[in-house]
Protein backbone atom coordinates (compact mmCIF):
# COMPACT_ATOMS: atom_id res chain seq x y z
CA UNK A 1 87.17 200.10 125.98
CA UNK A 2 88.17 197.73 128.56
CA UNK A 3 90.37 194.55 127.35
CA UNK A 4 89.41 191.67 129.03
CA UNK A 5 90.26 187.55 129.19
CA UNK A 6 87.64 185.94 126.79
CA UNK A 7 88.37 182.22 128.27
CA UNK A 8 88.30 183.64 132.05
CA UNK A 9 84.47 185.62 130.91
CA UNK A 10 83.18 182.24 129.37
CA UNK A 11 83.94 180.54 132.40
CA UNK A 12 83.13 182.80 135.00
CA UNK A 13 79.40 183.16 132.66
CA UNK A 14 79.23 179.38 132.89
CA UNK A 15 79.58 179.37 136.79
CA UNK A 16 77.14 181.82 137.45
CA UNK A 17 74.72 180.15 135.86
CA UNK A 18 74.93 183.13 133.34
CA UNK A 19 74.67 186.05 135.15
CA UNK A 20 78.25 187.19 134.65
CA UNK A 21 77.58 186.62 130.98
CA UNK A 22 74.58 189.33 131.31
CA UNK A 23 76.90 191.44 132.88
CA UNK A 24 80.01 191.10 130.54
CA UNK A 25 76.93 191.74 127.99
CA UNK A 26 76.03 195.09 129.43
CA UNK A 27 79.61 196.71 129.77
CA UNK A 28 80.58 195.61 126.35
CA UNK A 29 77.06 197.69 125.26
CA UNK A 30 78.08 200.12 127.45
CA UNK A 31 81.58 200.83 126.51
CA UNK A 32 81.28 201.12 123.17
CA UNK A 33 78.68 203.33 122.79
CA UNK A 34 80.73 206.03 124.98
CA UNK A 35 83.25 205.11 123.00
CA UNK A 36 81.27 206.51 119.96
CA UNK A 37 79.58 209.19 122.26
CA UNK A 38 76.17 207.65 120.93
CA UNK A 39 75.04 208.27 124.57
CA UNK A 40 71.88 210.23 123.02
CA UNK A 41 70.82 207.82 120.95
CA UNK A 42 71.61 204.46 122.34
CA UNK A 43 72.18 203.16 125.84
CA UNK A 44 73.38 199.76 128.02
CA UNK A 45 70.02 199.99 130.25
CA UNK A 46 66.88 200.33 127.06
CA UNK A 47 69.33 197.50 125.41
CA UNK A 48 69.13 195.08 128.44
CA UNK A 49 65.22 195.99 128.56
CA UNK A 50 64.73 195.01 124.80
CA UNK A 51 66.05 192.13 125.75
CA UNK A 52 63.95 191.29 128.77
CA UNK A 53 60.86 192.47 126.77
CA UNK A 54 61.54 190.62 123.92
CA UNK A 55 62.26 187.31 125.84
CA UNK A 56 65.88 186.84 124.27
CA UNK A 57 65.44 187.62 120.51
CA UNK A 58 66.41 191.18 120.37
CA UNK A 59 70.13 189.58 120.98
CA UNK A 60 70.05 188.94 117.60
CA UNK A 61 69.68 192.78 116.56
CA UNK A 62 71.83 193.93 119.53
CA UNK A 63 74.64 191.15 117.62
CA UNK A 64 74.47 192.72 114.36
CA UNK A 65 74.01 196.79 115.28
CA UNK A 66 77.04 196.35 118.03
CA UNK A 67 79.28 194.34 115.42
CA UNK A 68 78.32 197.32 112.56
CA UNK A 69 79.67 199.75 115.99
CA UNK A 70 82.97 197.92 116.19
CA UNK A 71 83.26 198.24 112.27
CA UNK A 72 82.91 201.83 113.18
CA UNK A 73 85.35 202.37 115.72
CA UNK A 74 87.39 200.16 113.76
CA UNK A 75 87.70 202.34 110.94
CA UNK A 76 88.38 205.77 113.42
CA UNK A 77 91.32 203.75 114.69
CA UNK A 78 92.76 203.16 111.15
CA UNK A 79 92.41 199.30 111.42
CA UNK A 80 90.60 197.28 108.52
CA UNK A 81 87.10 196.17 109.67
CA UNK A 82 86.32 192.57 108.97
CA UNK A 83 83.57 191.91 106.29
CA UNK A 84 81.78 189.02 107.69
CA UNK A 85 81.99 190.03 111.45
CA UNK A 86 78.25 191.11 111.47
CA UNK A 87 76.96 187.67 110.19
CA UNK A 88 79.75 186.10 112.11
CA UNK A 89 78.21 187.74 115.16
CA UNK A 90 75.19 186.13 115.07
CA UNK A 91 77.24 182.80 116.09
CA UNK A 92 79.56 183.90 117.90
CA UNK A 93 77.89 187.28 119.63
CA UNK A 94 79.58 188.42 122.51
CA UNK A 95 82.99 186.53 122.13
CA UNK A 96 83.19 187.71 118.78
CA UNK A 97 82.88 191.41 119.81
CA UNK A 98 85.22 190.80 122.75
CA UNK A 99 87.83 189.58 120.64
CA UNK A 100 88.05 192.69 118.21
CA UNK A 101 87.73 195.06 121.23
CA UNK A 102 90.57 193.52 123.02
CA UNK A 103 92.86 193.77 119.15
CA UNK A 104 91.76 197.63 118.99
CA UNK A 105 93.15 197.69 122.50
CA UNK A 106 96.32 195.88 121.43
CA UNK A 107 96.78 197.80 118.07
CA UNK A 108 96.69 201.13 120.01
CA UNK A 109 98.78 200.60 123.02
């Protein structure tokens, strides 16, 4: 999993008009489900097409099953999961995630 500058993504999400945010979105999907080889049963591309389909709302879901992900990958890499970071996510979504993938990135270097 890739570490990457939370205030640089925000901002370069808010230029484009959101399309870097959709992007950041998909290769934070994307790395940590080859992270937890769930390539069989999960992928970026039907995630990004929920959301399409469901005009926005499956976000919610995608918030709380990626955040319960982390927790897993978490727990592999011997560091404590937080307890509230899958309601927390629901707030905070994507930043949120971003910040406990770039920690598991620090913590293991």
């Amino acid at each position: 999993m890739r570490k990457r500058s939370i205030p640089l993504s925000v901002f370069l999400t808010v230029i484009t008009f959101g399309i870097y945010g959709i992007v950041w979105w998909f290769k934070v999907t994307e790395e940590i489900i080859k992270e937890l080889k769930y390539e069989s049963i999960d992928s970026a591309p039907l995630n990004l097409l929920y959301l399409i389909i469901s005009f926005g709302l499956y976000c919610f879901w995608w918030n709380y099953k990626i955040s319960t992900y982390l927790s897993t990958i978490e727990r592999r890499h011997n560091v404590e999961p937080d307890f509230w970071a899958p309601l927390m996510s629901l707030t905070f979504g994507i930043i949120l995630h971003q910040s406990r993938i770039n920690r598991l990135s620090v913590e293991n270097n």
